[in-house]
Structure formats: C-alpha cells, structure tokens
N, C-alpha and C. Protein backbone atom coordinates (compact mmCIF):
# COMPACT_ATOMS: atom_id res chain seq x y z
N UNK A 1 80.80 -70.62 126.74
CA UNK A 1 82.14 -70.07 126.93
C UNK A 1 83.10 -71.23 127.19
N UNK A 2 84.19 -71.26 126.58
CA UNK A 2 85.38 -72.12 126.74
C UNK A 2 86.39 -71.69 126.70
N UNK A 3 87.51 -72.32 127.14
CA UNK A 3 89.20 -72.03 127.25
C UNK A 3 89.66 -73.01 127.08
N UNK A 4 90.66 -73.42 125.99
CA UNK A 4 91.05 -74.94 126.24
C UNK A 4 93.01 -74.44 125.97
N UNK A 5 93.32 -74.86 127.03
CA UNK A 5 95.15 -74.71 127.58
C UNK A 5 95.64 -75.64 126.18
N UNK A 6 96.67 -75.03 125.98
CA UNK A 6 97.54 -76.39 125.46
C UNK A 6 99.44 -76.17 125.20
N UNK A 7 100.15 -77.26 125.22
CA UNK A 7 101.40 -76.44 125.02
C UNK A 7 102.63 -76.76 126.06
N UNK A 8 101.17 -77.73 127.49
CA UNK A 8 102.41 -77.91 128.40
C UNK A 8 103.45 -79.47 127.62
N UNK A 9 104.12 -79.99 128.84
CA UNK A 9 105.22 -80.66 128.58
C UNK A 9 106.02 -80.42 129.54
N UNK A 10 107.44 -81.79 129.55
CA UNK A 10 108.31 -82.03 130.04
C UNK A 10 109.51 -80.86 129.50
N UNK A 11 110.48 -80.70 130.41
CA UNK A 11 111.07 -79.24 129.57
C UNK A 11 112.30 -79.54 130.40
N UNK A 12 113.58 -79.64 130.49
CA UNK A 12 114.75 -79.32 130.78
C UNK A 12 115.28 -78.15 131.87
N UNK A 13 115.33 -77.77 132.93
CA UNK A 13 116.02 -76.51 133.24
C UNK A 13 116.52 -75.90 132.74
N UNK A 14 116.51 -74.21 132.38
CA UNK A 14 116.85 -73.35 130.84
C UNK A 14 116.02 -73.81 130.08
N UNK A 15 115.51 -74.23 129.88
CA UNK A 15 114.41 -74.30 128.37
C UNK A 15 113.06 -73.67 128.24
N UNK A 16 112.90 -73.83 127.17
CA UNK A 16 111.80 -73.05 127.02
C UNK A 16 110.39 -74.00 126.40
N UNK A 17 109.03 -73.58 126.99
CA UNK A 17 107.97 -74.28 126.27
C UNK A 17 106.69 -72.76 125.88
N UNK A 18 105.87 -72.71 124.96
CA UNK A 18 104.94 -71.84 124.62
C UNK A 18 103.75 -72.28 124.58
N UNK A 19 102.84 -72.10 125.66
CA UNK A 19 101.29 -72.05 126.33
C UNK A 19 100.37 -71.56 125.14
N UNK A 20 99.45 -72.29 124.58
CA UNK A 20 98.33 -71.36 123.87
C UNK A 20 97.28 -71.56 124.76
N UNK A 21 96.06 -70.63 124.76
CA UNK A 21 94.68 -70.50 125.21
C UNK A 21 94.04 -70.36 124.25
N UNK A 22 93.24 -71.33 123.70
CA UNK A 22 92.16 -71.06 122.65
C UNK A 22 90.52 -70.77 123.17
N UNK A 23 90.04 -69.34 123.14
CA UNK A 23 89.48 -69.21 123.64
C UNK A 23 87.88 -68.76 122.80
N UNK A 24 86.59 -69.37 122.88
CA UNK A 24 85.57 -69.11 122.33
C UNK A 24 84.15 -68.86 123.06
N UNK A 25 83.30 -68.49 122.47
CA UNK A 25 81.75 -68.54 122.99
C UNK A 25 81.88 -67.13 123.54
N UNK A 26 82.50 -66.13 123.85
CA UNK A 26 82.93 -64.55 124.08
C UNK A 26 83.82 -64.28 123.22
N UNK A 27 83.27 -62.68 123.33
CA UNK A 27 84.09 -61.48 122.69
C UNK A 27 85.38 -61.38 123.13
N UNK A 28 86.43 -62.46 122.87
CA UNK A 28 87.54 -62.60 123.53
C UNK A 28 88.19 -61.00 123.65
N UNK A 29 87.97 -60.01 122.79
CA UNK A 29 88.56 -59.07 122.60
C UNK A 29 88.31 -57.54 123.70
N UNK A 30 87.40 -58.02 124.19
CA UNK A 30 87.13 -57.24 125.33
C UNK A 30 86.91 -57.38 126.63
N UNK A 31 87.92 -58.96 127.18
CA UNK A 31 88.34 -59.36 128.15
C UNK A 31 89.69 -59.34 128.57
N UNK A 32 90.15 -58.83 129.58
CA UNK A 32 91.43 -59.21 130.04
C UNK A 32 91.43 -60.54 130.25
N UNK A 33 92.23 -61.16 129.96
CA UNK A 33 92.91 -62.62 130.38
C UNK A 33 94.12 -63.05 131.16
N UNK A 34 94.11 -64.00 132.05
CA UNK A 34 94.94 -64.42 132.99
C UNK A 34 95.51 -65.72 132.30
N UNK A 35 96.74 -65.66 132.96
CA UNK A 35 97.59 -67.08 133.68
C UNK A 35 97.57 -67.36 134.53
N UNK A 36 97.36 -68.45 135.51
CA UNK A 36 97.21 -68.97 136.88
C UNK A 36 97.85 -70.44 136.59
N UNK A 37 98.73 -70.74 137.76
CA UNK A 37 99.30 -72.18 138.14
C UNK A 37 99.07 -72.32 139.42
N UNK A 38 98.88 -74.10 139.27
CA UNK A 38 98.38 -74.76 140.85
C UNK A 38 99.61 -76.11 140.87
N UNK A 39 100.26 -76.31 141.67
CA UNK A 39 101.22 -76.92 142.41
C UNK A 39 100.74 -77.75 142.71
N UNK A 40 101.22 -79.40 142.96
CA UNK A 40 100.25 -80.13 144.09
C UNK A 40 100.70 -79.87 145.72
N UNK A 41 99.19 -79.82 145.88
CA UNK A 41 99.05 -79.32 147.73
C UNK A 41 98.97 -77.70 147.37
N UNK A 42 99.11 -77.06 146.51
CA UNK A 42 99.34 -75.41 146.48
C UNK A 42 98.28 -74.65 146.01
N UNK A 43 98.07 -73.54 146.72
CA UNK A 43 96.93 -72.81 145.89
C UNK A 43 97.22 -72.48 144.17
N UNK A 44 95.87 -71.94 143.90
CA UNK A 44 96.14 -71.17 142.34
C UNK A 44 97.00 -70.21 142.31
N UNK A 45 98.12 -69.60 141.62
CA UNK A 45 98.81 -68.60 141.80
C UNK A 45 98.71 -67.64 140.76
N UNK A 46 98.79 -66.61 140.70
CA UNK A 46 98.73 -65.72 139.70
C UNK A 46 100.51 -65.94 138.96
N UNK A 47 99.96 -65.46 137.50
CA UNK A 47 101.18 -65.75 136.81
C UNK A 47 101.67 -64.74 135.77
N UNK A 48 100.54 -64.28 135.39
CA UNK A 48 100.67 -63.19 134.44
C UNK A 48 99.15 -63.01 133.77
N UNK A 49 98.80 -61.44 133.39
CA UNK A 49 97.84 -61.00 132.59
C UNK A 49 97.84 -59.98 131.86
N UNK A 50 97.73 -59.83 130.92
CA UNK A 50 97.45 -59.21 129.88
C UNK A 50 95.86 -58.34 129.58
N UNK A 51 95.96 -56.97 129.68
CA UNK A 51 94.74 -56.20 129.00
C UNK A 51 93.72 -56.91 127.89
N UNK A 52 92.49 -56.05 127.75
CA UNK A 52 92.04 -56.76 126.35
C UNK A 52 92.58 -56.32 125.30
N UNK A 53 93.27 -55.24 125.16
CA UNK A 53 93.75 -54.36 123.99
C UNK A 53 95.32 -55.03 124.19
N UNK A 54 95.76 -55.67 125.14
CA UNK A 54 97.46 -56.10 124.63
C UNK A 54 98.32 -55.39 125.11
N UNK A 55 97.86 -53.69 125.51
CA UNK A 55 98.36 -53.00 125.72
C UNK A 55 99.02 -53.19 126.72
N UNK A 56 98.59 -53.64 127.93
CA UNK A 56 99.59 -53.47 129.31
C UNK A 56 99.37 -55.36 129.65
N UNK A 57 100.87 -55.55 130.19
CA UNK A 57 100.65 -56.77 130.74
C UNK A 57 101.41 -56.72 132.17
N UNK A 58 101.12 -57.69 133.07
CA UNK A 58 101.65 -57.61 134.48
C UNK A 58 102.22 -58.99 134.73
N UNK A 59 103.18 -59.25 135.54
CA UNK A 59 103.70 -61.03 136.16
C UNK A 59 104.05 -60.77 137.12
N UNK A 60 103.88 -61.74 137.74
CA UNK A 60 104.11 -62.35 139.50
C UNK A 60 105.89 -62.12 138.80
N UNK A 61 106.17 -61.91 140.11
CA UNK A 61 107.68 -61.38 140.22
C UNK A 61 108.34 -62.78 140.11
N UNK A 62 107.93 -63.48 140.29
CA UNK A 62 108.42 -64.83 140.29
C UNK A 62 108.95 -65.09 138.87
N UNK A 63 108.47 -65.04 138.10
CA UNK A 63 108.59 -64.89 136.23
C UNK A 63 108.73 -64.12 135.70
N UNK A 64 108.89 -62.83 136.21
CA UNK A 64 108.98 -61.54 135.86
C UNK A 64 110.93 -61.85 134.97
N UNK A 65 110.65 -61.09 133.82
CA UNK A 65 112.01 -61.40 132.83
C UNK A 65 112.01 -62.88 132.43
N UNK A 66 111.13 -63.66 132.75
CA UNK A 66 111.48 -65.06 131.97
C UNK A 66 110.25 -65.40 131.26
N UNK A 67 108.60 -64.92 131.47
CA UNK A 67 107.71 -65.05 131.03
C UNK A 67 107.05 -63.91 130.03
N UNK A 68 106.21 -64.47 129.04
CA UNK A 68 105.74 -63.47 128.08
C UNK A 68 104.22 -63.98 127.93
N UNK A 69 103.64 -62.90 128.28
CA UNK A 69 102.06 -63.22 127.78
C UNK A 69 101.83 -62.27 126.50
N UNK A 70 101.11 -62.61 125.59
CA UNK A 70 101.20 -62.40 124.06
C UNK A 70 99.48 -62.84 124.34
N UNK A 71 98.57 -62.37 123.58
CA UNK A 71 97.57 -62.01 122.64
C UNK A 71 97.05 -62.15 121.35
N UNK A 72 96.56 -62.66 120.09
CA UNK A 72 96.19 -62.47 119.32
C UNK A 72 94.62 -62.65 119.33
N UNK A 73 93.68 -60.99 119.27
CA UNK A 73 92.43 -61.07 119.18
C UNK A 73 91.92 -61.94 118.16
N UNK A 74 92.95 -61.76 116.70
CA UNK A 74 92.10 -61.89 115.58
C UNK A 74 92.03 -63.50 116.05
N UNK A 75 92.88 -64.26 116.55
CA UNK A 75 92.80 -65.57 116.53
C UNK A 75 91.86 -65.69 117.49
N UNK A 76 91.99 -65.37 118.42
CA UNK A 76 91.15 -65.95 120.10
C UNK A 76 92.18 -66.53 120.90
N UNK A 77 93.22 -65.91 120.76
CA UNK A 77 94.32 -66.63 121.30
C UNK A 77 95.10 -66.03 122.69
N UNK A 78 94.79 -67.14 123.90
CA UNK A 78 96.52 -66.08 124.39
C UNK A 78 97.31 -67.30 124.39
N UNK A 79 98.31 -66.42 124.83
CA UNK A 79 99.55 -67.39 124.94
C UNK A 79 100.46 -67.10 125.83
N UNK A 80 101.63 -67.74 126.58
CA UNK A 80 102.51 -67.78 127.07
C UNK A 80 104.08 -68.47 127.00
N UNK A 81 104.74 -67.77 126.68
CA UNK A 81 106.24 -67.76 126.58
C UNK A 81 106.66 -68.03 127.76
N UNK A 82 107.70 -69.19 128.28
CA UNK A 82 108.00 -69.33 129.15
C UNK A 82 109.70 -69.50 128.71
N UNK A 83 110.43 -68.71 129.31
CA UNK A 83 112.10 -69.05 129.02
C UNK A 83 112.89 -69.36 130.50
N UNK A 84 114.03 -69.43 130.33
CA UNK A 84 114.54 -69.64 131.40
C UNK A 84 113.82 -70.82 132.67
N UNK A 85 113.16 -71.90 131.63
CA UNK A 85 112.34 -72.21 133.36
C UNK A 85 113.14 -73.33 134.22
N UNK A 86 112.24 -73.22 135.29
CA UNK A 86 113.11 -73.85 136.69
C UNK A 86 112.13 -74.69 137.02
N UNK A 87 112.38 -75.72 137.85
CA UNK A 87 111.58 -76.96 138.61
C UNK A 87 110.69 -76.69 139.08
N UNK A 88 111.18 -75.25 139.55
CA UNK A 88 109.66 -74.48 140.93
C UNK A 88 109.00 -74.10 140.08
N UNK A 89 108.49 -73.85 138.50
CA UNK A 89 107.98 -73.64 137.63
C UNK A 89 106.91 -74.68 137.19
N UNK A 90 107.12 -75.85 137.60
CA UNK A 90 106.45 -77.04 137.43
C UNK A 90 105.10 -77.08 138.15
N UNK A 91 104.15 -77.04 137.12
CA UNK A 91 102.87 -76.84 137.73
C UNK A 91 101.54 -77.38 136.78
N UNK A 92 100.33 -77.01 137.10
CA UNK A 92 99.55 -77.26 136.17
C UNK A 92 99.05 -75.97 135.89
N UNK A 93 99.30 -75.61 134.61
CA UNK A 93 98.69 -73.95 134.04
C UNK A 93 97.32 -73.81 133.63
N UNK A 94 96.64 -73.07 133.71
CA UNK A 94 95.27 -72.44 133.64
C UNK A 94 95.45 -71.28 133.20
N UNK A 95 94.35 -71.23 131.92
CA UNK A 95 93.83 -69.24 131.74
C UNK A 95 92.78 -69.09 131.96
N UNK A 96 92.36 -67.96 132.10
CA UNK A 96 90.80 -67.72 132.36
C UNK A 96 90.53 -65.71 132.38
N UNK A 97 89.61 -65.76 131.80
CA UNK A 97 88.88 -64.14 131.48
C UNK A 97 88.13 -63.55 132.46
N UNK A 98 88.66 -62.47 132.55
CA UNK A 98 88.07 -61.72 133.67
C UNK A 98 86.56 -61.70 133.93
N UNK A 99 86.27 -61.54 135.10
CA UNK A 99 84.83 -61.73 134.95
C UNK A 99 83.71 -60.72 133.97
N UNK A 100 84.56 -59.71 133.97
CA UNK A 100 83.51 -58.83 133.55
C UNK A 100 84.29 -57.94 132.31
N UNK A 101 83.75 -57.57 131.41
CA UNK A 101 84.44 -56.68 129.85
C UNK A 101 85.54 -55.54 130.48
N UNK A 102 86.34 -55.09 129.58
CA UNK A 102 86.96 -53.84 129.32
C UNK A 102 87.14 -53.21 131.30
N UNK A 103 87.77 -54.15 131.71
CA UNK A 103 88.01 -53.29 133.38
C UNK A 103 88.78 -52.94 133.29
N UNK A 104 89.31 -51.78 133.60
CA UNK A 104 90.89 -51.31 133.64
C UNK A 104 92.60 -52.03 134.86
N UNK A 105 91.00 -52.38 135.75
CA UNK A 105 91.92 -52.69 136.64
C UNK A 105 93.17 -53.89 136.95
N UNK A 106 94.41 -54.02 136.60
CA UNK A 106 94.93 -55.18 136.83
C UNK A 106 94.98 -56.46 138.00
N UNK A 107 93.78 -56.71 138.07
CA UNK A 107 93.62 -58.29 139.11
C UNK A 107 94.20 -59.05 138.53
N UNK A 108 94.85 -59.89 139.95
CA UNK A 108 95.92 -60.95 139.84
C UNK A 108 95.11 -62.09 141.01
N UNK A 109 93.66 -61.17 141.47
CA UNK A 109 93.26 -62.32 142.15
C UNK A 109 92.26 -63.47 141.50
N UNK A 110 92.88 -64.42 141.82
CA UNK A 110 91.99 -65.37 140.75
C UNK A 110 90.55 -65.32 141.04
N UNK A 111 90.00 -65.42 142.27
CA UNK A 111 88.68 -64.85 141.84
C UNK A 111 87.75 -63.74 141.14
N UNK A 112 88.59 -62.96 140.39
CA UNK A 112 88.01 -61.93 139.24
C UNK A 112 87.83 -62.98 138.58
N UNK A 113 88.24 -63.92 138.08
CA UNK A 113 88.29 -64.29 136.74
C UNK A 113 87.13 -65.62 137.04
N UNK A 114 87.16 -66.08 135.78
CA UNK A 114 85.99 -67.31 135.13
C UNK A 114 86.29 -68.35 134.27
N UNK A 115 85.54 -69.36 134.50
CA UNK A 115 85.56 -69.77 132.95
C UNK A 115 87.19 -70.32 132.63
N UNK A 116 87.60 -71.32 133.78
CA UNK A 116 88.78 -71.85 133.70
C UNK A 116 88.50 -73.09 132.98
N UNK A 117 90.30 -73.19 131.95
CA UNK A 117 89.89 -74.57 131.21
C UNK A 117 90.50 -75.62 131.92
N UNK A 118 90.69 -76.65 131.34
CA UNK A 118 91.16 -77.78 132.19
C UNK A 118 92.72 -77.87 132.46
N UNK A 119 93.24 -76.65 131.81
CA UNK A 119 94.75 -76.36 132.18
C UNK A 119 96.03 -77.31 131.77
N UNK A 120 96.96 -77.39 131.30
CA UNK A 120 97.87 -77.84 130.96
C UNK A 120 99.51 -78.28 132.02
N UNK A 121 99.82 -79.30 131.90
CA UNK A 121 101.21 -79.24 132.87
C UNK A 121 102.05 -79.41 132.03
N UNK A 122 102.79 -78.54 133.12
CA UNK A 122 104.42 -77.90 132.66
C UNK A 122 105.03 -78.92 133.50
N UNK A 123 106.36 -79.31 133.15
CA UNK A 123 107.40 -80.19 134.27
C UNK A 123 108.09 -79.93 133.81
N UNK A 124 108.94 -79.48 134.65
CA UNK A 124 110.52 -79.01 134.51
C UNK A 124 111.41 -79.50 135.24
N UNK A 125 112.28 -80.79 134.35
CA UNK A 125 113.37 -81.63 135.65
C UNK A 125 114.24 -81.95 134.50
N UNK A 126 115.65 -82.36 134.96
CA UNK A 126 116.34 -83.05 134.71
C UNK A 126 116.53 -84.26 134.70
C-alpha cells in the first residue's frame, strides 16, 4: 500500500495551489480518504475527507468555502483544491485511507486512518 502527496509549493496570499494523492496497492475505490496537515510544533489536523463513492465530503471549518476535495476512482486519485489560501494554511499536507473499507462514518480523527505518505508542503507568504 502507498500514497504519494504531490502539488505542494510556495503560493502568494489569495492564490491557489492543487494537491494530488496517487494512491496504489488497494482498492482505492472502497476507501474513504483524508487530508491531514501538520504545522511545525503542531499536531496532525484534519482537513478534509471525502467518501469512497465521492458522494459526501466534509472540512475542518477552517477551509470550509476555500477547499475542495475531488476524487477520481478510475485514476487512484484524490486531490485537493485549495483557493483563497492564507499563511495559517502553511503546512505540510498528508492523505491517508481509512483504516477499514466502505465505513459510513465521517472520521476526521486521524487515527482511523493509515498508510500516510510522506506528504507535501504548502507555504503561503508574501
């Protein structure tokens, strides 16, 4: 099983950058998948997740209206849309799949999940 982040970068205040997760070795399609960012000195934070079906997605209120988590099974892909971002946005991003197939339940706690990749940084300054 693997996850490999990619997508971060240096980014402007207001701007925008787009996160892929390329994800293999599982049935990507019958895992929910997460976003999680870690700060330095800061815990992992929940960021946003997405169903296995695409159907329902959830975000930390923090990004809520500026972030988009997006899906493509056929690829193995997730991804993340980030608009509007801000400095406090500046982090190192991580995805990772729920621990277990098809749960209904929306966890935002990072210990459901597994199988984190080596995560990508975002910086957002002027």
């Amino acid at each position: 099983v693997q996850v490999v982040e990619s997508g971060g970068g240096l980014a402007q205040p207001g701007g925008s950058l787009r996160l892929s997760c390329a994800a293999s070795g599982f049935t990507f399609s019958n895992y929910k998948m997460g976003w999680f960012r870690q700060a330095p000195g800061k815990e992992r934070d929940f960021v946003a997740l997405i169903m296995w079906s695409g159907s329902s997605t959830y975000y930390a209120d923090s990004v809520k209206g500026r972030f988009t988590i997006s899906r493509d099974n056929a690829k193995n892909t997730l991804y993340l849309q980030m608009n509007s971002l801000k400095p406090e946005d500046t982090a190192l991003y991580y995805c990772a799949k729920d621990r277990k197939p098809r749960r209904m339940v929306p966890s935002t706690d990072r210990y459901e999940y597994e199988y984190w990749g080596q995560g990508t940084q975002v910086t957002v300054s002027s």
